[in-house]
C-alpha atoms as a PDB file:
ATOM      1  CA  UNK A   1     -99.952  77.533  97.777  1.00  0.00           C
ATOM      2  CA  UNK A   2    -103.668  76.783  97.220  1.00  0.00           C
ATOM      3  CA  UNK A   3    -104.870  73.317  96.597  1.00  0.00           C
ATOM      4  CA  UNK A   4    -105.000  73.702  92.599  1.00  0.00           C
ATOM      5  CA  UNK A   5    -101.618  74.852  92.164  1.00  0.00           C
ATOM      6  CA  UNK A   6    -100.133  71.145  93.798  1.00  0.00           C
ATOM      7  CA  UNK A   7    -102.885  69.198  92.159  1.00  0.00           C
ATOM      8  CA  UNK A   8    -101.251  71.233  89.045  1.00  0.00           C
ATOM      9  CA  UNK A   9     -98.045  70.185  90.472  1.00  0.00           C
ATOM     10  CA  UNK A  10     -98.205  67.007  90.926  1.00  0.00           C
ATOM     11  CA  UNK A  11    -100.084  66.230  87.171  1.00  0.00           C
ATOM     12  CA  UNK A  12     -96.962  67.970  85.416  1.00  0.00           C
ATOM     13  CA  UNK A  13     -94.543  65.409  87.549  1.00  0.00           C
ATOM     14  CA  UNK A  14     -96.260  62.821  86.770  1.00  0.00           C
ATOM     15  CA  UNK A  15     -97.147  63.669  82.703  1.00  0.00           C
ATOM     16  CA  UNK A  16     -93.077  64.082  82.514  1.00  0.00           C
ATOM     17  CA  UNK A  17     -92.368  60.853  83.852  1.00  0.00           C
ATOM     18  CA  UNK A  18     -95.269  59.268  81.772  1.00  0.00           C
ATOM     19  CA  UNK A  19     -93.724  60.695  78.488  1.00  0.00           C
ATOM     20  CA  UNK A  20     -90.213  60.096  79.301  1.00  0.00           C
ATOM     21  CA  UNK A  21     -91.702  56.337  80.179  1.00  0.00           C
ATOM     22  CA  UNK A  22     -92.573  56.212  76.791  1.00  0.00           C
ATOM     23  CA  UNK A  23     -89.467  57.743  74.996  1.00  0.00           C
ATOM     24  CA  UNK A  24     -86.994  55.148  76.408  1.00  0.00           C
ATOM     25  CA  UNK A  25     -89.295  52.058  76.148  1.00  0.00           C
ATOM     26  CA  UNK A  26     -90.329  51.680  80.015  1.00  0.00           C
ATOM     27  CA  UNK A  27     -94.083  49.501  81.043  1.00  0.00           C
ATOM     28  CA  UNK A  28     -96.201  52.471  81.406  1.00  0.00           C
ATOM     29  CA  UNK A  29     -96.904  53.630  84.782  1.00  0.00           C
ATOM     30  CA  UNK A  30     -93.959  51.385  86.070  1.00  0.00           C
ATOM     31  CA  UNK A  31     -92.653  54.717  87.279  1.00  0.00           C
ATOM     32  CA  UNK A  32     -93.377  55.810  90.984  1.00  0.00           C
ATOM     33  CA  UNK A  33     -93.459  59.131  92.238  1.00  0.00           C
ATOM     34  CA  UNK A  34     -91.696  59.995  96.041  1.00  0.00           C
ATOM     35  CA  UNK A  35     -92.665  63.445  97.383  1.00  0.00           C
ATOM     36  CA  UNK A  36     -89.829  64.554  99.059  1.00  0.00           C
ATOM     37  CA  UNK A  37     -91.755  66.929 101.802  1.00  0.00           C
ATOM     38  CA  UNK A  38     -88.931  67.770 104.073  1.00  0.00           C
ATOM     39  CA  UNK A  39     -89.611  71.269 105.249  1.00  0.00           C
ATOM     40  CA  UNK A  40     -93.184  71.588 104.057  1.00  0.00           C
ATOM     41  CA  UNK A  41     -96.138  72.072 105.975  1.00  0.00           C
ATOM     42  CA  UNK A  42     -98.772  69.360 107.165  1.00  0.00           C
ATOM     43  CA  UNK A  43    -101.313  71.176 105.144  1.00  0.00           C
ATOM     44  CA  UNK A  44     -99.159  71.066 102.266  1.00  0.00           C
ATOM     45  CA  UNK A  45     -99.073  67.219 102.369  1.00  0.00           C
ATOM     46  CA  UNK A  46    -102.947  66.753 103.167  1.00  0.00           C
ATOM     47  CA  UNK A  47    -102.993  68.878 100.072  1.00  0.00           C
ATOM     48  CA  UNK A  48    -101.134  67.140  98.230  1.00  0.00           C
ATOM     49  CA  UNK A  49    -102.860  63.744  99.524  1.00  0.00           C
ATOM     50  CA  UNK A  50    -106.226  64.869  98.406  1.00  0.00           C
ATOM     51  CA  UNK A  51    -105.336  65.200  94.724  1.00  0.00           C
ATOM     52  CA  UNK A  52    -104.061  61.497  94.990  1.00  0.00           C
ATOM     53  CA  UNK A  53    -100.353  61.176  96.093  1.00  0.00           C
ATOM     54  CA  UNK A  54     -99.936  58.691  98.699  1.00  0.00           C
ATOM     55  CA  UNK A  55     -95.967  58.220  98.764  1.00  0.00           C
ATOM     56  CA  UNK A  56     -94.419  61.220 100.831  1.00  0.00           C
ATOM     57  CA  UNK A  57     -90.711  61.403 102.052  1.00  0.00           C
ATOM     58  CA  UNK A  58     -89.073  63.335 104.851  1.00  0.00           C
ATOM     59  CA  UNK A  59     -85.399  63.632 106.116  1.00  0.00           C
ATOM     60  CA  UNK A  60     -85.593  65.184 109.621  1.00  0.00           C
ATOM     61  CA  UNK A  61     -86.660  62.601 112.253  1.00  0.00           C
ATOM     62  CA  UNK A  62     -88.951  65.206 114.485  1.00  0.00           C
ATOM     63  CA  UNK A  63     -90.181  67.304 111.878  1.00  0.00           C
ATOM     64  CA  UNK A  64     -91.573  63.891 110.286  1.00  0.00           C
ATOM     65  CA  UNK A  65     -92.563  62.794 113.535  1.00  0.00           C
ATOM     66  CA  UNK A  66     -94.825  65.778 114.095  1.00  0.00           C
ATOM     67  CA  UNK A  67     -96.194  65.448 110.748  1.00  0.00           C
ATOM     68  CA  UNK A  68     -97.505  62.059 110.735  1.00  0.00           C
ATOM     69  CA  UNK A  69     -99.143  62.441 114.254  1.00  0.00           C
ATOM     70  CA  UNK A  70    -101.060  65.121 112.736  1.00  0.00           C
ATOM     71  CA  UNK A  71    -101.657  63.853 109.432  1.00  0.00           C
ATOM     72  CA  UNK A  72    -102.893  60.792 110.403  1.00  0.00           C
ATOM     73  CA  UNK A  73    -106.069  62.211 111.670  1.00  0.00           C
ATOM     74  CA  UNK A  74    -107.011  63.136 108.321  1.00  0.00           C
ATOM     75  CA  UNK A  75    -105.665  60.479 105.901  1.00  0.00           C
ATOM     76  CA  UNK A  76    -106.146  56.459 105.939  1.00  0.00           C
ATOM     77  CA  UNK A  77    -103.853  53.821 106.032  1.00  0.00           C
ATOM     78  CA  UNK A  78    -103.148  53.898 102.691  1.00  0.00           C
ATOM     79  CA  UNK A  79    -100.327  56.741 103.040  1.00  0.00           C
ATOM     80  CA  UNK A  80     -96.597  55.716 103.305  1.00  0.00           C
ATOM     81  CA  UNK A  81     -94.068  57.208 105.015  1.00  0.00           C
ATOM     82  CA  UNK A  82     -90.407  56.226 103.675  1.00  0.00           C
ATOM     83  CA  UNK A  83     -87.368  57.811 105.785  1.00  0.00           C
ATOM     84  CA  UNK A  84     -85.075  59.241 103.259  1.00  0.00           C
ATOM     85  CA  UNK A  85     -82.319  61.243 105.351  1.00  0.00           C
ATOM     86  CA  UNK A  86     -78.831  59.711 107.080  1.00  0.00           C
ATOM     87  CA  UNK A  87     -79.419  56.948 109.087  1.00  0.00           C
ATOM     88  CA  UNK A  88     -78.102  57.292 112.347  1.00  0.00           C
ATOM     89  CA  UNK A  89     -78.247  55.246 115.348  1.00  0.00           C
ATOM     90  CA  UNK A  90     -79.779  56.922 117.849  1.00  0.00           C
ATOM     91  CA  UNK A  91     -82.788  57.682 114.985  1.00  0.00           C
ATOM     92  CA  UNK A  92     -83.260  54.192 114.335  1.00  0.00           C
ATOM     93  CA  UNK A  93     -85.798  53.079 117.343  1.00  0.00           C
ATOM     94  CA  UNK A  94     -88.754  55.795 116.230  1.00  0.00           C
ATOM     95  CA  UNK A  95     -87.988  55.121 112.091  1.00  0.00           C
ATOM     96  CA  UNK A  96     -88.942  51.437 112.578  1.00  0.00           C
ATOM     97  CA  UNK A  97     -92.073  52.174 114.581  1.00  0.00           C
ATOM     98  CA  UNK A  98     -93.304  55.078 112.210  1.00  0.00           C
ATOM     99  CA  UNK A  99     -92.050  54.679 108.602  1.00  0.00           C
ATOM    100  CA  UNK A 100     -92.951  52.204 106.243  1.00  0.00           C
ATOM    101  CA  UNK A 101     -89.569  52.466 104.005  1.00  0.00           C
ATOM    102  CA  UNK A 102     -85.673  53.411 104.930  1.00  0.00           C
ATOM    103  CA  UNK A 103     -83.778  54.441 102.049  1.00  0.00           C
ATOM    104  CA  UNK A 104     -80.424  55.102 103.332  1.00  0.00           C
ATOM    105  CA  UNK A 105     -79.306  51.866 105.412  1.00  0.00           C
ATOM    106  CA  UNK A 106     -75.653  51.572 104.174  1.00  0.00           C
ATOM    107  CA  UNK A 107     -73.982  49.524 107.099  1.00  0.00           C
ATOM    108  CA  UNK A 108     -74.731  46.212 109.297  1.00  0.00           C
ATOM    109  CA  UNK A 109     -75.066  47.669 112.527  1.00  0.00           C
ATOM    110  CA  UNK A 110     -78.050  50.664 111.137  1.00  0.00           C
ATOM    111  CA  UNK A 111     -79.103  47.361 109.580  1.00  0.00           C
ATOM    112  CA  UNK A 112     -79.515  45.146 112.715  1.00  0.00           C
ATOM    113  CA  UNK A 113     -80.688  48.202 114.574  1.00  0.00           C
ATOM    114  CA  UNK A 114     -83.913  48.645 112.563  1.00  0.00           C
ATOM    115  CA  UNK A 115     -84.395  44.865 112.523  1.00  0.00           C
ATOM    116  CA  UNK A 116     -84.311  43.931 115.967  1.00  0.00           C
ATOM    117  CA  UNK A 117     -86.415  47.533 116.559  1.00  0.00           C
ATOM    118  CA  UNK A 118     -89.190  46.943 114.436  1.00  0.00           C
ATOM    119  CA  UNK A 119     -92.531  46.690 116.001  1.00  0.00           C
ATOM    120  CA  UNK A 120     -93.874  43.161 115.812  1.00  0.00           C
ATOM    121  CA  UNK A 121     -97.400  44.177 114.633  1.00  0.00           C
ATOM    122  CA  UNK A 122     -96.203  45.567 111.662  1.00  0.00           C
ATOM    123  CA  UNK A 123     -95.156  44.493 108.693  1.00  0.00           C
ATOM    124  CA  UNK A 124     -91.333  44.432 108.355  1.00  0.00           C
ATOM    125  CA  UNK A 125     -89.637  47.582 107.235  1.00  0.00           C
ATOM    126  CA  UNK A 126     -88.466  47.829 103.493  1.00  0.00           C
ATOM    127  CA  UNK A 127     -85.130  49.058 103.038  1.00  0.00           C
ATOM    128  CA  UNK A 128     -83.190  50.378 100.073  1.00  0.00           C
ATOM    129  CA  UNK A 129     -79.215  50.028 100.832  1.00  0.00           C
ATOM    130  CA  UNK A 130     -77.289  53.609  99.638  1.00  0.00           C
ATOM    131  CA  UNK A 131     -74.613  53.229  97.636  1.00  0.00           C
ATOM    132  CA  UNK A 132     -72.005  55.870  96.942  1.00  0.00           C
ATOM    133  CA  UNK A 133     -71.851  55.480  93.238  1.00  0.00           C
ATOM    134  CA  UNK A 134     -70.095  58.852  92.568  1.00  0.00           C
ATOM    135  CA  UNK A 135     -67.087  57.989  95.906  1.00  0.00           C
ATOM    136  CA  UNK A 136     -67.654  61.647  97.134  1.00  0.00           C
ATOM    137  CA  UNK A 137     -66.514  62.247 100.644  1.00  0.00           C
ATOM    138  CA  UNK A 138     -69.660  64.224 101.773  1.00  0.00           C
ATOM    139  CA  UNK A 139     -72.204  61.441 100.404  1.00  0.00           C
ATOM    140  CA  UNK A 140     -73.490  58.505 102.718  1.00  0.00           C
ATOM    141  CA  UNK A 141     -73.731  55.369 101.389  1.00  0.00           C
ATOM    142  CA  UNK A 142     -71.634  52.030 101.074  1.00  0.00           C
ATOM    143  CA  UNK A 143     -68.865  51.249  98.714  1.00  0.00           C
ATOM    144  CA  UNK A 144     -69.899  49.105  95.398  1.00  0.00           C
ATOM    145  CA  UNK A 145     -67.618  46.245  96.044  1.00  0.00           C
ATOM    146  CA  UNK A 146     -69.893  46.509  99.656  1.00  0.00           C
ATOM    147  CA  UNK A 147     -73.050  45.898  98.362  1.00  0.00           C
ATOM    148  CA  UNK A 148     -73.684  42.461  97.783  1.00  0.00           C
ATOM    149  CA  UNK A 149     -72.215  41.436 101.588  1.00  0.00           C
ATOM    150  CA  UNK A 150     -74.302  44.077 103.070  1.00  0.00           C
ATOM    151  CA  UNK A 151     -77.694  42.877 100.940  1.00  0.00           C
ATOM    152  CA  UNK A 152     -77.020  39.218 101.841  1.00  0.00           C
ATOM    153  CA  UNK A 153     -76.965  40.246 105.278  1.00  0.00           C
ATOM    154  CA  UNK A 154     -80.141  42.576 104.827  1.00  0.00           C
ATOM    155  CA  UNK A 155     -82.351  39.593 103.458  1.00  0.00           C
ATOM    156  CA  UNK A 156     -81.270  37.120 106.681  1.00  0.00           C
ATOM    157  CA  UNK A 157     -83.073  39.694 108.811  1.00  0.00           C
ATOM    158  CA  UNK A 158     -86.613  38.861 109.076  1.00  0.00           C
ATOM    159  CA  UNK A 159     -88.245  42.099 109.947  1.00  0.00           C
ATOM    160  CA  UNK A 160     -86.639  43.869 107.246  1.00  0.00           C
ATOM    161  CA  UNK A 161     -87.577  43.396 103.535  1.00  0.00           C
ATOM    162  CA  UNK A 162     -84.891  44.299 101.186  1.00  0.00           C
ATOM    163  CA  UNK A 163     -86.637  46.426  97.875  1.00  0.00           C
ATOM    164  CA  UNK A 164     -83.283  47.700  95.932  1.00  0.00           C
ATOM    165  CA  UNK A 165     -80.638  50.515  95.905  1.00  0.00           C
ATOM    166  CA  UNK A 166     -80.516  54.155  96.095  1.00  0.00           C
ATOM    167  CA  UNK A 167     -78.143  57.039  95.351  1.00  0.00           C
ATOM    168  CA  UNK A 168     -77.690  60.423  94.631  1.00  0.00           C
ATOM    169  CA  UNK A 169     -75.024  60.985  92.236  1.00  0.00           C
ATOM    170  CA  UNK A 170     -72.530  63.624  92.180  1.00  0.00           C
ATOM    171  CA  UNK A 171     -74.422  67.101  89.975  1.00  0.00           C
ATOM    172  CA  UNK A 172     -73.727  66.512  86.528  1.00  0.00           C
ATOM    173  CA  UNK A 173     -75.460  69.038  84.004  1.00  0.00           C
ATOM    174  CA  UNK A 174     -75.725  66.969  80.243  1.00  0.00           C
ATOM    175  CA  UNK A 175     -77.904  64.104  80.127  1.00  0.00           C
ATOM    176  CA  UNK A 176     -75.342  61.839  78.674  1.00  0.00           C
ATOM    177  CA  UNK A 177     -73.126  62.276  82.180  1.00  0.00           C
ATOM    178  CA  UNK A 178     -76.256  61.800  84.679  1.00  0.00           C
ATOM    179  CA  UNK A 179     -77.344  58.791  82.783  1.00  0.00           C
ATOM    180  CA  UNK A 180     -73.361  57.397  82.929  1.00  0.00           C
ATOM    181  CA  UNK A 181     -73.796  58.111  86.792  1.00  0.00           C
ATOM    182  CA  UNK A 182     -77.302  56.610  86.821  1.00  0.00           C
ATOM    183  CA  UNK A 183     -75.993  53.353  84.856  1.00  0.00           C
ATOM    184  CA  UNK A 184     -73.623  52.382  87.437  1.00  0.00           C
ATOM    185  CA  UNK A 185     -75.945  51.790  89.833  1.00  0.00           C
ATOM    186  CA  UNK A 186     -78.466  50.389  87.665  1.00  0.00           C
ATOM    187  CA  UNK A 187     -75.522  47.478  86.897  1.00  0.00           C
ATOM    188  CA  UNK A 188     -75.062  46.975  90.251  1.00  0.00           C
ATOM    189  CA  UNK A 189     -79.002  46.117  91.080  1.00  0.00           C
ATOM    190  CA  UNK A 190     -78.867  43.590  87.817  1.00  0.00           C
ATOM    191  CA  UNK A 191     -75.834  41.993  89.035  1.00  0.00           C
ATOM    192  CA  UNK A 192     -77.598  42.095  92.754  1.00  0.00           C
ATOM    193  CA  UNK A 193     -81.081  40.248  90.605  1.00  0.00           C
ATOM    194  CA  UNK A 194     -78.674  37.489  88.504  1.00  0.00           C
ATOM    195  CA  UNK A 195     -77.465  36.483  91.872  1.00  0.00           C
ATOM    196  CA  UNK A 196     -80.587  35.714  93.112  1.00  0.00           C
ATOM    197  CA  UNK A 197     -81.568  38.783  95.472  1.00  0.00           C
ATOM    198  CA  UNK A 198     -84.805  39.618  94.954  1.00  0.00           C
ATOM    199  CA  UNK A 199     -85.238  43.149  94.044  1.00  0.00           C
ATOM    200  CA  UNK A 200     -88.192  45.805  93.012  1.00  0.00           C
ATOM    201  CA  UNK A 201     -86.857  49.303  93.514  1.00  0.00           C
ATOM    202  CA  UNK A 202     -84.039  50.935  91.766  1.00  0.00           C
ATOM    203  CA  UNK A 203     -84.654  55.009  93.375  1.00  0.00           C
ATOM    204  CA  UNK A 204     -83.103  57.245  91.678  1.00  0.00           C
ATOM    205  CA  UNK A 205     -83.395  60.549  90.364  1.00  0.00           C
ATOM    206  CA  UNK A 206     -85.013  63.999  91.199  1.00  0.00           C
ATOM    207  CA  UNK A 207     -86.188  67.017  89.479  1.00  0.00           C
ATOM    208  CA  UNK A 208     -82.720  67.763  87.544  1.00  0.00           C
ATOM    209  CA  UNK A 209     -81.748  64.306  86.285  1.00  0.00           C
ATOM    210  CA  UNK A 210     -85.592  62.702  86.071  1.00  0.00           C
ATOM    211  CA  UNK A 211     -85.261  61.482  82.133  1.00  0.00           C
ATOM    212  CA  UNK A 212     -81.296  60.288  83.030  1.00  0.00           C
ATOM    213  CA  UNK A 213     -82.995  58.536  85.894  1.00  0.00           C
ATOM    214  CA  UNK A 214     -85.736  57.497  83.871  1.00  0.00           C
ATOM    215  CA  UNK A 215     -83.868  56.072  81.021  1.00  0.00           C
ATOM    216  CA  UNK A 216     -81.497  53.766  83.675  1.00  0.00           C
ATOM    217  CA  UNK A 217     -84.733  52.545  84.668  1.00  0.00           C
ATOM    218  CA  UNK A 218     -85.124  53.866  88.009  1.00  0.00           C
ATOM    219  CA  UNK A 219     -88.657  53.264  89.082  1.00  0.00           C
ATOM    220  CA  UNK A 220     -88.739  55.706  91.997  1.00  0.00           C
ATOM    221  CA  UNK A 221     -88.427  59.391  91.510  1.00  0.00           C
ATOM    222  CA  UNK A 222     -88.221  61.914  94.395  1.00  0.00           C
ATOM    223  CA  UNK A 223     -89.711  65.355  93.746  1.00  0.00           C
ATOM    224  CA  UNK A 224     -89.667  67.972  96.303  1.00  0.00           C
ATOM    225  CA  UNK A 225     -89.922  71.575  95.219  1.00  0.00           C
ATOM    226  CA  UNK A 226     -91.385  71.088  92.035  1.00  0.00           C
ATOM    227  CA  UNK A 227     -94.709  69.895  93.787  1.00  0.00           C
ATOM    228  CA  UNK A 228     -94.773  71.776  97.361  1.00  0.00           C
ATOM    229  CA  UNK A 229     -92.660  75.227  95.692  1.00  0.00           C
ATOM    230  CA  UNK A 230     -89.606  76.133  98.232  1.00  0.00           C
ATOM    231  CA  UNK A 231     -88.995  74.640 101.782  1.00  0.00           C
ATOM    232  CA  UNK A 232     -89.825  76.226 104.827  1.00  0.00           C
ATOM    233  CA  UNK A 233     -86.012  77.464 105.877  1.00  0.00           C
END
């Protein structure tokens, strides 16, 4: 894929989000954009950097690893990792040194972990807390009557910095039933807000339910494919 073909990429993401910001009533631009480059190359992402992304997502600790050793030659500090796979224990050590977001703490002891293992020069670690939204056996993520414990316990950890909630619904195919699956979550982070927690990120939503997303006022998208084309198998 040459460089113009992602810069085209990327500007069609991003004009979809901007109009479906403006057909359900959202701030322009209060929409941000996650490349999910799991399985893409380094040059892909340096590629992808140039034409102005600066968010980038990866699930696979080494593959990311290898990646942002090499990247970081060529790109400043203004690029941000976020850790978007399953959490796991014996991952969490190298995601606190190297990423600047978790997305996918759903328990107290992953929690603690990347806490206690966060490098003391740096800035503490913003974490989304998964919730299972759709209760489906093969999905990570903690139990809605869960939540507000586990967030309480988030924001008494001081190297962590609790931004909001993620999910990833079970596949539903009409907009009406992805924005149904979209809304519970969204009521959970408003009920999480009235109580006091203070929240910015509500992620949610990829290249199949973006306007459902969108219009339950998610205000982080992940992309993958549509920007990079398929993943390297």
């Amino acid at each position: 894929m040459t460089n113009i073909n992602i810069a085209t990429n990327l500007a069609a993401v991003n004009r979809r989000m901007r109009e479906y910001e403006k057909k359900y009533g959202r701030t322009p631009n209060s929409v941000r954009l996650l490349a999910v480059s799991k399985g893409q190359s380094a040059e892909k992402i340096k590629l992808a950097y140039a034409a102005g992304q600066r968010c980038f997502g990866e699930n696979y600790l080494q593959e990311a690893l290898e990646k942002i050793d090499d990247i970081s030659r060529h790109c400043d500090e203004t690029i941000e990792w976020h850790f978007i796979g399953h959490l796991q224990s014996n991952k969490t050590r190298k995601i606190a040194e190297h990423f600047a977001w978790a997305h996918s703490v759903c328990d107290k002891n992953i929690a603690k972990r990347l806490n206690d293992q966060r490098p003391a020069h740096l800035p503490p670690l913003s974490i989304c807390i998964q919730v299972n939204i759709s209760h489906e056996a093969s999905k990570s993520g903690t139990g809605s009557d869960q939540v507000l414990a586990l967030a309480e316990y988030c924001t008494s950890l001081p190297n962590l910095r609790l931004r909001g909630l993620m999910a990833i619904p079970a596949i539903k195919n009409h907009l009406a039933e992805q924005r149904a699956e979209y809304n519970k979550l969204r009521s959970i982070y408003e009920w999480l807000q009235q109580r006091g927690l203070e929240l910015d990120t509500l992620s949610m939503g990829m290249s199949n339910d973006m306007e459902a997303a969108i219009a339950e006022k998610s205000n982080l998208i992940r992309i993958g494919a549509a920007i990079f084309g398929e993943r390297i198998p």
